[in-house]
Every structure is written in structure tokens, then in C-alpha cells.
Protein backbone atom coordinates (compact mmCIF):
# COMPACT_ATOMS: atom_id res chain seq x y z
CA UNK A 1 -112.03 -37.40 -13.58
CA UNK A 2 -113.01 -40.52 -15.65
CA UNK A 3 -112.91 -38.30 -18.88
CA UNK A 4 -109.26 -37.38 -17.47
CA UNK A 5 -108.32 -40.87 -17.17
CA UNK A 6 -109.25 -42.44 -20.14
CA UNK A 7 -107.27 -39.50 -21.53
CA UNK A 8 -104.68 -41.04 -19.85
CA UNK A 9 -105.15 -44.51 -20.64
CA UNK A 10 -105.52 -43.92 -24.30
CA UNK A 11 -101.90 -42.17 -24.78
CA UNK A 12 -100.45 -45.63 -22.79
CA UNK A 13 -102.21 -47.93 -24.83
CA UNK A 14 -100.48 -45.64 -27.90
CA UNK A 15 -97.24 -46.04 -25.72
CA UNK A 16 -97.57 -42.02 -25.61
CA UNK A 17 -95.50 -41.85 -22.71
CA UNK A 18 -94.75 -37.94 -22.98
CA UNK A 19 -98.32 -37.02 -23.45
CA UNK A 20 -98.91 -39.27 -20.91
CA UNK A 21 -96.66 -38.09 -18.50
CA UNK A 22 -98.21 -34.46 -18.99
CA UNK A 23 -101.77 -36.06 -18.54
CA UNK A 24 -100.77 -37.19 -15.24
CA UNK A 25 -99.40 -34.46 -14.18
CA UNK A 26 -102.46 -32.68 -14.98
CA UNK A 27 -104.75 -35.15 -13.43
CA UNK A 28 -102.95 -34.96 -9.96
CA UNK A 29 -102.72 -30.78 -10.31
CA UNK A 30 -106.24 -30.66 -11.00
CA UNK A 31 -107.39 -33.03 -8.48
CA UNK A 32 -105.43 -30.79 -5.60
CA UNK A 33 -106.90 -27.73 -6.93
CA UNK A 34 -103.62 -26.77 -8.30
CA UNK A 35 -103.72 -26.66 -12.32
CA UNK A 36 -103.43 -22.95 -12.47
CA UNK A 37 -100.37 -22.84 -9.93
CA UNK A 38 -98.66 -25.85 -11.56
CA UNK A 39 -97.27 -27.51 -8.77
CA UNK A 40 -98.34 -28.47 -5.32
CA UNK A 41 -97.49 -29.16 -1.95
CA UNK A 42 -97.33 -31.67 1.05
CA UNK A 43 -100.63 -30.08 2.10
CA UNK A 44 -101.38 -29.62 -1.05
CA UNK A 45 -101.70 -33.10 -1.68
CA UNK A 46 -103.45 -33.77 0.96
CA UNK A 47 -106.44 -32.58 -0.82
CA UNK A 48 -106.35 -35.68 -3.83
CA UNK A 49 -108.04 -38.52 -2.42
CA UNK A 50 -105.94 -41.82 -2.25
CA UNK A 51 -108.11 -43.56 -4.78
CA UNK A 52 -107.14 -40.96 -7.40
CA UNK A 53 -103.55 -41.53 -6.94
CA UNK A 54 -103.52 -45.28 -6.73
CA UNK A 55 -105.86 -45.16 -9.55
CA UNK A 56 -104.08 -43.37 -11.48
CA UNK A 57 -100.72 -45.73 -11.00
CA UNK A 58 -102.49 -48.13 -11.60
CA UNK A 59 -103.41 -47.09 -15.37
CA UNK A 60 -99.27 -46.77 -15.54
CA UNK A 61 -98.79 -49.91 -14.17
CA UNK A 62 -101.29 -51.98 -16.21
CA UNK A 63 -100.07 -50.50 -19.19
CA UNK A 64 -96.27 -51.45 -18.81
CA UNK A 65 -96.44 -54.37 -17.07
CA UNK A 66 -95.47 -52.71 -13.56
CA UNK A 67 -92.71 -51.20 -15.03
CA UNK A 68 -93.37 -47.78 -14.61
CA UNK A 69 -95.99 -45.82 -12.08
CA UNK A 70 -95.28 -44.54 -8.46
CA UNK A 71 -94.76 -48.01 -6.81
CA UNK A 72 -92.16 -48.90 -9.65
CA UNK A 73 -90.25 -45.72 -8.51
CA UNK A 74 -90.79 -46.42 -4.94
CA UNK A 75 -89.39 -49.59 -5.26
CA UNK A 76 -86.06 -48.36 -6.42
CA UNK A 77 -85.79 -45.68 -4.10
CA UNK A 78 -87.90 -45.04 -1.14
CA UNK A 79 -89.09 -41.38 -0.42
CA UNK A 80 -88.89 -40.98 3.32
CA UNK A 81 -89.15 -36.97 3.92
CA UNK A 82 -89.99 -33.99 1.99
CA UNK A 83 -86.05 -33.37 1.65
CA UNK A 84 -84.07 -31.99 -1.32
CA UNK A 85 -81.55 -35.74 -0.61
CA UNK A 86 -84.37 -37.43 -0.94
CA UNK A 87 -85.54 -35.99 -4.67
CA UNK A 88 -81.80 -36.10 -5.51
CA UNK A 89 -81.82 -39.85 -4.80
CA UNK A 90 -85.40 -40.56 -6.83
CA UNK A 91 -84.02 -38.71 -9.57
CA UNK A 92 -80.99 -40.77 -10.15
CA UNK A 93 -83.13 -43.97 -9.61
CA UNK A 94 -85.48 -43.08 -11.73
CA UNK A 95 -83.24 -41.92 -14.42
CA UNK A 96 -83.90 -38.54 -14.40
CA UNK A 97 -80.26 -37.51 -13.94
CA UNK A 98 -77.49 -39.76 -14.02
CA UNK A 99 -76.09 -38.77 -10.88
CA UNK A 100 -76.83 -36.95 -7.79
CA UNK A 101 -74.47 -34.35 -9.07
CA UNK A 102 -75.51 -34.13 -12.78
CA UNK A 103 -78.69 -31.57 -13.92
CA UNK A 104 -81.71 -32.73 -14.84
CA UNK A 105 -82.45 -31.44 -18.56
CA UNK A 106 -83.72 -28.15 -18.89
CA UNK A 107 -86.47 -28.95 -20.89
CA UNK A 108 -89.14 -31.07 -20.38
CA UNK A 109 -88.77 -32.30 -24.35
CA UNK A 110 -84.96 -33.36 -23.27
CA UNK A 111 -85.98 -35.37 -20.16
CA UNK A 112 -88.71 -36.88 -22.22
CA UNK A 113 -86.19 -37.99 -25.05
CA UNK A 114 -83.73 -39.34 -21.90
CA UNK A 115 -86.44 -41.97 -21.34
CA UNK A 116 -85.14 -43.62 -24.50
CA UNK A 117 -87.29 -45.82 -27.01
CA UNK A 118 -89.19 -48.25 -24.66
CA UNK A 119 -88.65 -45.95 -21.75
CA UNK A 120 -86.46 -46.72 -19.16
CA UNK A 121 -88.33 -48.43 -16.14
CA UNK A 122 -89.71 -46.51 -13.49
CA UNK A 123 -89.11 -43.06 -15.75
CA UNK A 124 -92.51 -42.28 -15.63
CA UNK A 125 -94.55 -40.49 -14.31
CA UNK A 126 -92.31 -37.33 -13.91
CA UNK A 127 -94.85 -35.35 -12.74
CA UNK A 128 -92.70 -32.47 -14.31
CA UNK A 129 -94.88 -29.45 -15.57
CA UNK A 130 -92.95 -27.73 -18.65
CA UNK A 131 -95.11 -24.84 -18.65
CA UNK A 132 -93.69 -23.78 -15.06
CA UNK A 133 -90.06 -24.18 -17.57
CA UNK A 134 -89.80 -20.21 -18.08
CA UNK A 135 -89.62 -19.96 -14.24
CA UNK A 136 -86.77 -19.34 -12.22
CA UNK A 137 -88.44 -21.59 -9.47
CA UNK A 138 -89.50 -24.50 -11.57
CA UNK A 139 -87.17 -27.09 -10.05
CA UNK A 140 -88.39 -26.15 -6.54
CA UNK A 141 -91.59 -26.42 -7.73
CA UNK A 142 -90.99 -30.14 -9.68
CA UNK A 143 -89.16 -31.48 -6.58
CA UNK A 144 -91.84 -30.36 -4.24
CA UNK A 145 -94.49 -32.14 -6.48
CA UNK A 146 -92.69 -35.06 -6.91
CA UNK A 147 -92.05 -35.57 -3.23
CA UNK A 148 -95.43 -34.31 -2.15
CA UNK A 149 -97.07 -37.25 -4.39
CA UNK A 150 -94.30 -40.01 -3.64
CA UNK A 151 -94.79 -39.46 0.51
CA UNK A 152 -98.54 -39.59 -0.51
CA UNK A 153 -98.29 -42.83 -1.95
CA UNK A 154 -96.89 -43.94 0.92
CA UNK A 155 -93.44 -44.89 -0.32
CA UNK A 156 -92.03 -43.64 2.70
CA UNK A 157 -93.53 -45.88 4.72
């Protein structure tokens, strides 16, 4: 785990925010038991121990000045159930679509080049896995990640 995250807080201090991104997403799969499946769960995540997460935002957070991490995207939207609304809402707030209409890119390279030079606050972490891409299900599986780690975190509460 501590290899994993100084992995992770070597590609912020290089404002790697991609690599990053993919880092974290790997930290949290791993840490479930769910690298080789790619995505996880509500129960699921109930195997990560709190410290992990909150450690792990807090590497984001450090590094951009609170502007991007789990609490940063709580704070614009609050995830209150493991409902599809609720990742449609995140999304837009966090800039992953621009509205609750509008696809989210296809790719993980074009939602990483949506972030814009800087990024945008509370982008990241996306906790999107591009390697579940080729996949029919790989939005369900995204959104149930996302939500899974965001009611986790607590913002829901």
C-alpha cells in the first residue's frame, strides 16, 4: 500500500493528473480485492478500510490545495444513494459531462483531456477504469464505483 501511494503522490507532485487518476483507481480496486474485475461494489467497498480512502484523498487534496479529491467532489454535490440520479448529478458537478443529458466521453484519454490544463476542480479522481472501455457494461461498472466510494466517504451523510 505505501509503495502504491507514493506511486500516487509522485505523479501529483509531477501534476500527472491522468496517471494519477489511474493510480487511484488502482489503489482503491486493489484494496477491495477487485483489480482483476475492475470495478466494485457497495459491498464491495466495504472491504477498503476507511483509512485507505481518506488517505488516499488526502494525497489529492494536499497536492492541489483541496481542490480536487473525494471531499472536493462531495462538496459540490452530495452522493446520498447508490442511484443512477445521483451519478448523473456528480458527473455534471464534477465536470465529467456538461449536463445530465450529455455523454460522458467514450474514452478515458477524452475525459482526461476534458479536465483542461490545470484541471478543472473537483475532476479528479474519476475513478474511471479504461481497460473495462471495450465493455459493453463499462458505464455500469464506472457509476457503480464511483458511487460505491463517494457513499463510503461518507458524502451522503
Amino acid at each position: 500500500m505505501s509503495l502504491s501511494l507514493g506511486r500516487l503522490d509522485s505523479y501529483l507532485a509531477e501534476r500527472n493528473f491522468a496517471y494519477a487518476d489511474l493510480q487511484t483507481t488502482a489503489i482503491v480496486l486493489e484494496a477491495a480485492g477487485r483489480l482483476d474485475e475492475g470495478w466494485l461494489s457497495t459491498r464491495h467497498v466495504q472491504r477498503i478500510p476507511a483509512r485507505v480512502l481518506a488517505r488516499v484523498d488526502g494525497v489529492w487534496a494536499d497536492h492541489t490545495h483541496g481542490r480536487q479529491g473525494w471531499r472536493a467532489q462531495a462538496a459540490r454535490c452530495a452522493v446520498r444513494s447508490n442511484r443512477h440520479a445521483d451519478f448523473l448529478t456528480l458527473s455534471v458537478a464534477c465536470g465529467w459531462r456538461s449536463s445530465r443529458d450529455a455523454l460522458v466521453p467514450r474514452s478515458y484519454q477524452e475525459l482526461t483531456q476534458m479536465a483542461g490544463p490545470g484541471p478543472r476542480s473537483a475532476y479528479y479522481p474519476t475513478l474511471r477504469n479504461p481497460q473495462n472501455e471495450p465493455f459493453s457494461h463499462w458505464y455500469d461498472e464506472w457509476t457503480s464505483t464511483v458511487l460505491a466510494v463517494h457513499l463510503r466517504m461518507g458524502s451522503g451523510r
